[in-house]
C-alpha atoms as a PDB file:
ATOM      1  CA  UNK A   1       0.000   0.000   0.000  1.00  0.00           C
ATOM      2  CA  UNK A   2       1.449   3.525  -1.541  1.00  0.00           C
ATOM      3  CA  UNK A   3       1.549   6.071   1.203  1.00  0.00           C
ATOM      4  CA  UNK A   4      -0.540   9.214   0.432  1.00  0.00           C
ATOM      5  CA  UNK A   5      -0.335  12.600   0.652  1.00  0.00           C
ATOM      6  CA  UNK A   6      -2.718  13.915   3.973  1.00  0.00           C
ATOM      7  CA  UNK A   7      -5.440  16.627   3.925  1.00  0.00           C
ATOM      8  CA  UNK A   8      -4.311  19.511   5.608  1.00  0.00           C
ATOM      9  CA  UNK A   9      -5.797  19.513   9.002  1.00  0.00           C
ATOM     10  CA  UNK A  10      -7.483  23.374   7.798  1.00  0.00           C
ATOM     11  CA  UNK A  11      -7.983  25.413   4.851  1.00  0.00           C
ATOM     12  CA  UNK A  12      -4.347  26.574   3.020  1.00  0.00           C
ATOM     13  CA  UNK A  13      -5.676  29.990   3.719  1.00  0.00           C
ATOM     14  CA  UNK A  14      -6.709  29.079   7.310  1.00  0.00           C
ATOM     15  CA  UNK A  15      -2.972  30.109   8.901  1.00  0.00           C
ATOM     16  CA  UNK A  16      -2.987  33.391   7.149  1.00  0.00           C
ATOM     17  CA  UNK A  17      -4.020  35.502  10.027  1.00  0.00           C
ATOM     18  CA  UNK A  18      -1.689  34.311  12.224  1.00  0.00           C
ATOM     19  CA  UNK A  19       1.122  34.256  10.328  1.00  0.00           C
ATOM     20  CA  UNK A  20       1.903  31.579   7.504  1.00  0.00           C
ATOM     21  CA  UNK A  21       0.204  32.723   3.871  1.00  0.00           C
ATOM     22  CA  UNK A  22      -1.566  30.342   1.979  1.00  0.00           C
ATOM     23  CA  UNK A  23       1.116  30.585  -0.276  1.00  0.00           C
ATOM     24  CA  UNK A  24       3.473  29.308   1.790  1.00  0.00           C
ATOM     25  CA  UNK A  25       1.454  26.128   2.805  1.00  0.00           C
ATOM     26  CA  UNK A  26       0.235  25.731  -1.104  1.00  0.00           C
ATOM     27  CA  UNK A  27       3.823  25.237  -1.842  1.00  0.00           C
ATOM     28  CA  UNK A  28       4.964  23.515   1.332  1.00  0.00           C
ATOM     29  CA  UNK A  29       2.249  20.826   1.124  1.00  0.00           C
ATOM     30  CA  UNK A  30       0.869  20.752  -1.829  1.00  0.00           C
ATOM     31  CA  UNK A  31       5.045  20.524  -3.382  1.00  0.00           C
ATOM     32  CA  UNK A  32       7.545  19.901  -0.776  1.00  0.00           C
ATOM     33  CA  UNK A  33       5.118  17.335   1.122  1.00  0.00           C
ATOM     34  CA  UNK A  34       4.103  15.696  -1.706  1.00  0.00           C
ATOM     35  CA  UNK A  35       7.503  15.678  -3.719  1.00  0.00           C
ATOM     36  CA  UNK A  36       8.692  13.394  -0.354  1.00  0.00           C
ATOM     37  CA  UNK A  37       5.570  11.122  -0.406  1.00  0.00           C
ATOM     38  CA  UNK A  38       6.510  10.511  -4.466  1.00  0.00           C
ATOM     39  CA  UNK A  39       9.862  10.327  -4.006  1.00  0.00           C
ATOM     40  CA  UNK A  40       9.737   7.733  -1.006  1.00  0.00           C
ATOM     41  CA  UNK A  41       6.906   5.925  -2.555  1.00  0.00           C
ATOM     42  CA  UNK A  42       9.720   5.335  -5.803  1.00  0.00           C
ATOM     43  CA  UNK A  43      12.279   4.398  -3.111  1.00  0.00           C
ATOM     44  CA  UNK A  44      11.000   1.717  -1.492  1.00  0.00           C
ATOM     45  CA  UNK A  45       9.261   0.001  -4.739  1.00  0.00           C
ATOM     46  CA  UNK A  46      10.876  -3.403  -4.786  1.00  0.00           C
ATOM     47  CA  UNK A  47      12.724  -3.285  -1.140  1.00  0.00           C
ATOM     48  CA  UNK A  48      12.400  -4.598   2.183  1.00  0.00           C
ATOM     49  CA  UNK A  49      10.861  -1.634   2.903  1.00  0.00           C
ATOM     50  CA  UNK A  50       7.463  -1.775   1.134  1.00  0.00           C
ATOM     51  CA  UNK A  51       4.987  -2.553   3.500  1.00  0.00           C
ATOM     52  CA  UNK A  52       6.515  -1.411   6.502  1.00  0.00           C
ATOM     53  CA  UNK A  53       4.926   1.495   8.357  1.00  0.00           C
ATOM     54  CA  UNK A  54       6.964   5.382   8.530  1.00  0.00           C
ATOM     55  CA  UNK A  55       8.452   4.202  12.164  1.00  0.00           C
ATOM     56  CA  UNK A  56       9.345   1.179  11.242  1.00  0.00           C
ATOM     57  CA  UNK A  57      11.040   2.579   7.438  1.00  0.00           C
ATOM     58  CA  UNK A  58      12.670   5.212   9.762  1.00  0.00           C
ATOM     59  CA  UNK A  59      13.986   3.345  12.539  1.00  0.00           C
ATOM     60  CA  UNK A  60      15.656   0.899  10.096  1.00  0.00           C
ATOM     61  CA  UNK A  61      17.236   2.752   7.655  1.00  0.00           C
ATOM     62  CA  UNK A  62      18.576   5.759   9.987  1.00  0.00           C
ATOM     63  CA  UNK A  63      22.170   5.509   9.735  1.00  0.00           C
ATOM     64  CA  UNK A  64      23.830   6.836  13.040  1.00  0.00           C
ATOM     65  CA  UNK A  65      27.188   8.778  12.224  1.00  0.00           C
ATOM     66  CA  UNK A  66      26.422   9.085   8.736  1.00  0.00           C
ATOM     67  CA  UNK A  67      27.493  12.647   7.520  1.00  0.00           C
ATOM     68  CA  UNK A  68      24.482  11.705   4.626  1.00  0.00           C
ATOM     69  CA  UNK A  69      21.457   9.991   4.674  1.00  0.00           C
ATOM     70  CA  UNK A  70      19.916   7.454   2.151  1.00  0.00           C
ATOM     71  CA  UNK A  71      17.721   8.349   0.093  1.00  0.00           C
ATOM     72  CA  UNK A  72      14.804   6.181   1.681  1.00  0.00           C
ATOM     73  CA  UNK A  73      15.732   7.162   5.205  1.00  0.00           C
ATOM     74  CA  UNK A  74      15.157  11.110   3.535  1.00  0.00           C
ATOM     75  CA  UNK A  75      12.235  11.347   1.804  1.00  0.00           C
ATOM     76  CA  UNK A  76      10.422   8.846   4.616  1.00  0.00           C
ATOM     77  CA  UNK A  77      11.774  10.800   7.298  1.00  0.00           C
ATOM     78  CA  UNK A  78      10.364  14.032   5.973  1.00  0.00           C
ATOM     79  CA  UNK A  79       7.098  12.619   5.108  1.00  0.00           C
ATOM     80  CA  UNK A  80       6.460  11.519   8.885  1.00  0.00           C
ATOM     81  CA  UNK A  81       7.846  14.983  10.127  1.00  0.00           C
ATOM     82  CA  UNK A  82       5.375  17.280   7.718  1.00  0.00           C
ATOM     83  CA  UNK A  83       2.388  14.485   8.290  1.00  0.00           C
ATOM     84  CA  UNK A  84       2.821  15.644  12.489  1.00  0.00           C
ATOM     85  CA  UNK A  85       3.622  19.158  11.539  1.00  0.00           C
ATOM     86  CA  UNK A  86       0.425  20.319   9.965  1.00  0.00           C
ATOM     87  CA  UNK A  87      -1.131  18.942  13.541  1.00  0.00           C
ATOM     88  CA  UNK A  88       1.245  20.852  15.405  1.00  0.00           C
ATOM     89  CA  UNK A  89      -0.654  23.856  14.180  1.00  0.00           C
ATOM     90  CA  UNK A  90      -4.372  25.397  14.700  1.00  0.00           C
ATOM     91  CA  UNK A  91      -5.995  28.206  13.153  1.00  0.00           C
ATOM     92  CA  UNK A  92      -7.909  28.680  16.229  1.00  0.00           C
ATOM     93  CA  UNK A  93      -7.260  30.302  19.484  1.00  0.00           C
ATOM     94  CA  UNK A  94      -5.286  27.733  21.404  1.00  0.00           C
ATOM     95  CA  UNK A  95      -4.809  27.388  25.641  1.00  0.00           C
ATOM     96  CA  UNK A  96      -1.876  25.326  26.800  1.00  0.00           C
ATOM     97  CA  UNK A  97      -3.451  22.300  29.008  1.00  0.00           C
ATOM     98  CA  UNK A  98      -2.154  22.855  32.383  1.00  0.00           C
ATOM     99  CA  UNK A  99      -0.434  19.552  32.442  1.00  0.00           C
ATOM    100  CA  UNK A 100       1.368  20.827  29.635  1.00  0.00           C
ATOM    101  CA  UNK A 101       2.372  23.999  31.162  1.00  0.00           C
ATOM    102  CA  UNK A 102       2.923  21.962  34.669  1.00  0.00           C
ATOM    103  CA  UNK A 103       5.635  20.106  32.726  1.00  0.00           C
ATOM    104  CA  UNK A 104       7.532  22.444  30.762  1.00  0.00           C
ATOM    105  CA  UNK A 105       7.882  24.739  34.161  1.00  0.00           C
ATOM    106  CA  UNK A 106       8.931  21.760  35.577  1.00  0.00           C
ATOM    107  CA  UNK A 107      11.950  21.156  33.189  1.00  0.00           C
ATOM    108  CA  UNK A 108      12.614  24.231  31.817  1.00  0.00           C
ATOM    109  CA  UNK A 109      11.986  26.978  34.829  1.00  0.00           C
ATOM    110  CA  UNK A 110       8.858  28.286  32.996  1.00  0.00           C
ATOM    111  CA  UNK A 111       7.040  28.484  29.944  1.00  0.00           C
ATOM    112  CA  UNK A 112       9.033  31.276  28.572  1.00  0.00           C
ATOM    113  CA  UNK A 113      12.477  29.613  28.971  1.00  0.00           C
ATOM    114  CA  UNK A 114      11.245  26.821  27.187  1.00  0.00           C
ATOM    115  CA  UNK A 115       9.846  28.730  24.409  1.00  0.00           C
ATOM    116  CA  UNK A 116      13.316  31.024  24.450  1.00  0.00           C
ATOM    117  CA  UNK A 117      14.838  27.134  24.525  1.00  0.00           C
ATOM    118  CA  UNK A 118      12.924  26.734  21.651  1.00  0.00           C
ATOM    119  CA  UNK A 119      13.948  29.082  19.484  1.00  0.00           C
ATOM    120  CA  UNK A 120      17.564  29.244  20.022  1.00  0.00           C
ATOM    121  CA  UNK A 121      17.755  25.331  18.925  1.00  0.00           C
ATOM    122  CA  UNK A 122      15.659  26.656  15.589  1.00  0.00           C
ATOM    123  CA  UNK A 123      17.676  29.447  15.140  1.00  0.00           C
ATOM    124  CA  UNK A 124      21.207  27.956  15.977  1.00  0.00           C
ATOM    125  CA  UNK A 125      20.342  24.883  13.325  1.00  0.00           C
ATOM    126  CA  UNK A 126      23.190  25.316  10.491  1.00  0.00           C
ATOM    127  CA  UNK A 127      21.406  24.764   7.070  1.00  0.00           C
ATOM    128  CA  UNK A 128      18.236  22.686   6.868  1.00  0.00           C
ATOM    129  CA  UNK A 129      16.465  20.986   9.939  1.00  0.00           C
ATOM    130  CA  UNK A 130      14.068  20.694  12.520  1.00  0.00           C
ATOM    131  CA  UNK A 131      13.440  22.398  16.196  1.00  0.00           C
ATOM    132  CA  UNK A 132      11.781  19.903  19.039  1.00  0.00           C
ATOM    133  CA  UNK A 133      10.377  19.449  21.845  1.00  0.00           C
ATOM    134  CA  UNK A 134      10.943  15.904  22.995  1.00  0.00           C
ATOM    135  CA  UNK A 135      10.053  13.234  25.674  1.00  0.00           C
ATOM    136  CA  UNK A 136      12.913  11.201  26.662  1.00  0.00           C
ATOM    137  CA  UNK A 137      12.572   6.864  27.387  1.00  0.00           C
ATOM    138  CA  UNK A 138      13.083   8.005  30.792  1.00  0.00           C
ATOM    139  CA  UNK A 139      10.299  10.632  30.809  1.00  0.00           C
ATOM    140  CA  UNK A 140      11.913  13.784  30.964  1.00  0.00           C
ATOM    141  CA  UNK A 141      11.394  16.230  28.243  1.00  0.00           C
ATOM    142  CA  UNK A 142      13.925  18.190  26.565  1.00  0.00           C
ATOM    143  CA  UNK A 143      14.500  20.625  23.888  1.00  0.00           C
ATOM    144  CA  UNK A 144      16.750  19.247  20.462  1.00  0.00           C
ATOM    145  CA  UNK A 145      17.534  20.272  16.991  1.00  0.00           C
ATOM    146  CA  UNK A 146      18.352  18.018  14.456  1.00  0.00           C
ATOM    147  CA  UNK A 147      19.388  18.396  10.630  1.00  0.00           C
ATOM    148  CA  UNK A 148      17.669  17.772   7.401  1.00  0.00           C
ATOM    149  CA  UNK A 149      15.092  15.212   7.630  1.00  0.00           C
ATOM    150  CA  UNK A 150      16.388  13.602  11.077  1.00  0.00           C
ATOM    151  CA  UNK A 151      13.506  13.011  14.168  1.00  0.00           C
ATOM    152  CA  UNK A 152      13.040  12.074  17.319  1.00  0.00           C
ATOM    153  CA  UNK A 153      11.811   8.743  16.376  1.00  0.00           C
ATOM    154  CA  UNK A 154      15.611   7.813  15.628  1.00  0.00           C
ATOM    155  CA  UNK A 155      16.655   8.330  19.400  1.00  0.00           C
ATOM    156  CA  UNK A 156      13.495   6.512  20.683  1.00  0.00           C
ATOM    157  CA  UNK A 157      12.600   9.598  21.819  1.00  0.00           C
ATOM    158  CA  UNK A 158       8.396  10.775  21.542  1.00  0.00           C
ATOM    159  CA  UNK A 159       8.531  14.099  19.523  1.00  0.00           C
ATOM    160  CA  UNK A 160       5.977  16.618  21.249  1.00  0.00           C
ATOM    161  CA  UNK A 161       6.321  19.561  18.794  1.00  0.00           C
ATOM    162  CA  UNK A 162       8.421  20.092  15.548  1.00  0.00           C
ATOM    163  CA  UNK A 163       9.361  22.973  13.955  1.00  0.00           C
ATOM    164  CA  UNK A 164      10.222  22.732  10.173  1.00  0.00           C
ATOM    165  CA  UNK A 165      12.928  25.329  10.307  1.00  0.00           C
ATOM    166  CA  UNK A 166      13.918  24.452   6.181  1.00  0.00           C
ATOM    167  CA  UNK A 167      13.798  27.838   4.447  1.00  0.00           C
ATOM    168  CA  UNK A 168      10.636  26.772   2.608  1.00  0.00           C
ATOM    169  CA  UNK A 169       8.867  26.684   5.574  1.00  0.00           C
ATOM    170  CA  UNK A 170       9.276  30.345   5.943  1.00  0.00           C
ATOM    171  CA  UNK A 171      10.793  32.176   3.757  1.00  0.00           C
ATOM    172  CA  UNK A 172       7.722  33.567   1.587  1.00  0.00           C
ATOM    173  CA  UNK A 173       6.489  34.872   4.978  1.00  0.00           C
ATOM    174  CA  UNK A 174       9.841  35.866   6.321  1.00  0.00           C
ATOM    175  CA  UNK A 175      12.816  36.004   4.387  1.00  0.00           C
ATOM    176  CA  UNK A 176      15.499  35.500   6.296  1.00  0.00           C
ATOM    177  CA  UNK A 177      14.142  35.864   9.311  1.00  0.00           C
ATOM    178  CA  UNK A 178      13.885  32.840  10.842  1.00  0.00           C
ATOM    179  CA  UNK A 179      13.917  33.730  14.922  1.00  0.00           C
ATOM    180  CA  UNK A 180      11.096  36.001  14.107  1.00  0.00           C
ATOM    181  CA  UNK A 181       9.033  32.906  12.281  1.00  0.00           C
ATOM    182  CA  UNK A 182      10.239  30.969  15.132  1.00  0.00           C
ATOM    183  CA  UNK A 183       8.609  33.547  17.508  1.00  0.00           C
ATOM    184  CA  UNK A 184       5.106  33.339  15.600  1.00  0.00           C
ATOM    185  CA  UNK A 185       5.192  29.744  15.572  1.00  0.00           C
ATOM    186  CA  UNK A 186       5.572  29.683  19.790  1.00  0.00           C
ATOM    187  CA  UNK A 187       2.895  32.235  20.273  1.00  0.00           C
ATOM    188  CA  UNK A 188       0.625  32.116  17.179  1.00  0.00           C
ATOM    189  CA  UNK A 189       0.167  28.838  15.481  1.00  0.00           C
ATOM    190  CA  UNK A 190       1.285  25.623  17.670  1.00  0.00           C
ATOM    191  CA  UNK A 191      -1.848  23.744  18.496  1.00  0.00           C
ATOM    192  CA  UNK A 192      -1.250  23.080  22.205  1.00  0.00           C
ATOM    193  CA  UNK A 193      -3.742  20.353  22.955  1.00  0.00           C
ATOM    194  CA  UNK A 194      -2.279  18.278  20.411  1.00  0.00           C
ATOM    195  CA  UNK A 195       1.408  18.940  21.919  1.00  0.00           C
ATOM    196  CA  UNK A 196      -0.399  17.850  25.556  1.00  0.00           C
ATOM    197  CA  UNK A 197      -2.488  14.749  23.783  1.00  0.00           C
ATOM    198  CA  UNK A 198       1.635  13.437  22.848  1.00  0.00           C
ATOM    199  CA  UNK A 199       2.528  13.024  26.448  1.00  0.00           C
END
């Protein structure tokens, strides 16, 4: 069974007031998201692979050390990253759970050291990658950044919230200016409850 290409969780124009156009997420899904579901699709035809669910593709072909990834382990990896991204975000108004907030005070000293956490990992990421929030095997959560198409999922680690800090993902809206799209993302567009519902 071919893996598809999800629905956006909202209308392309549904982000637009709080900060990501719907041209950005017409070319983000509709092309970048879709270009990795073809491409991985084609790279597993004919392999061990086919068959196997996103965790399970990911978790085998990660290669630790690597200074490149395979092409499976790519396209696969940033299939399963965009699929939880779009999720990650809300168009509408939302509260942070308080055992959400409970836990990031917890192991970060508040709220806003977690989000300034947050954003340094997203803005200190050389070149392509991701920004997360991350529970642990032992429980604890932590703050990591990792490049190109790389996830929690290949640490055994349960990824709470992912930012996509590749320049498509922002620079329509923002140029350059990726702390400042970093920002928005913290306190305009993460959908909270679903962060909480990950615990």
């Amino acid at each position: 069974m071919a893996f598809e290409l999800p629905d956006l969780p909202y209308a392309h124009d549904a982000l637009a007031s709080k900060g990501m156009s719907k041209e950005t997420l017409e070319y983000h899904h509709d092309l970048h998201h879709n270009a990795y579901v073809t491409n991985g699709n084609k790279a597993i035809e004919g392999t061990e692979w086919e068959g196997k669910s996103l965790e399970e593709i990911i978790k085998g072909t990660y290669q630790q050390g690597a200074v490149a990834q395979n092409g499976i382990f790519n396209n696969i990896s940033q299939l399963w990253n965009h699929n939880q991204f779009w999720e990650m975000m809300t168009p509408n108004d939302s509260k942070m759970p308080g055992e959400l907030e409970k836990a990031l005070t917890e192991s970060f000293g508040s709220v806003d050291k977690f989000k300034d956490e947050f954003s340094a990992a997203g803005a200190g990421q050389f070149g392509s990658g991701w920004a997360w929030l991350v529970k642990d095997a032992d429980g604890s959560l932590k703050v990591t950044k990792t490049e190109n198409g790389v996830n929690p999922l290949c640490f055994n680690q349960t990824a709470l919230l992912g930012c996509d800090v590749w320049e498509h993902s922002y620079y329509i809206d923002y140029r350059n200016k990726r702390p400042a799209y970093l920002t928005n993302f913290l306190d305009n567009l993460v959908n909270w409850e679903n962060v909480a519902s990950r615990m």
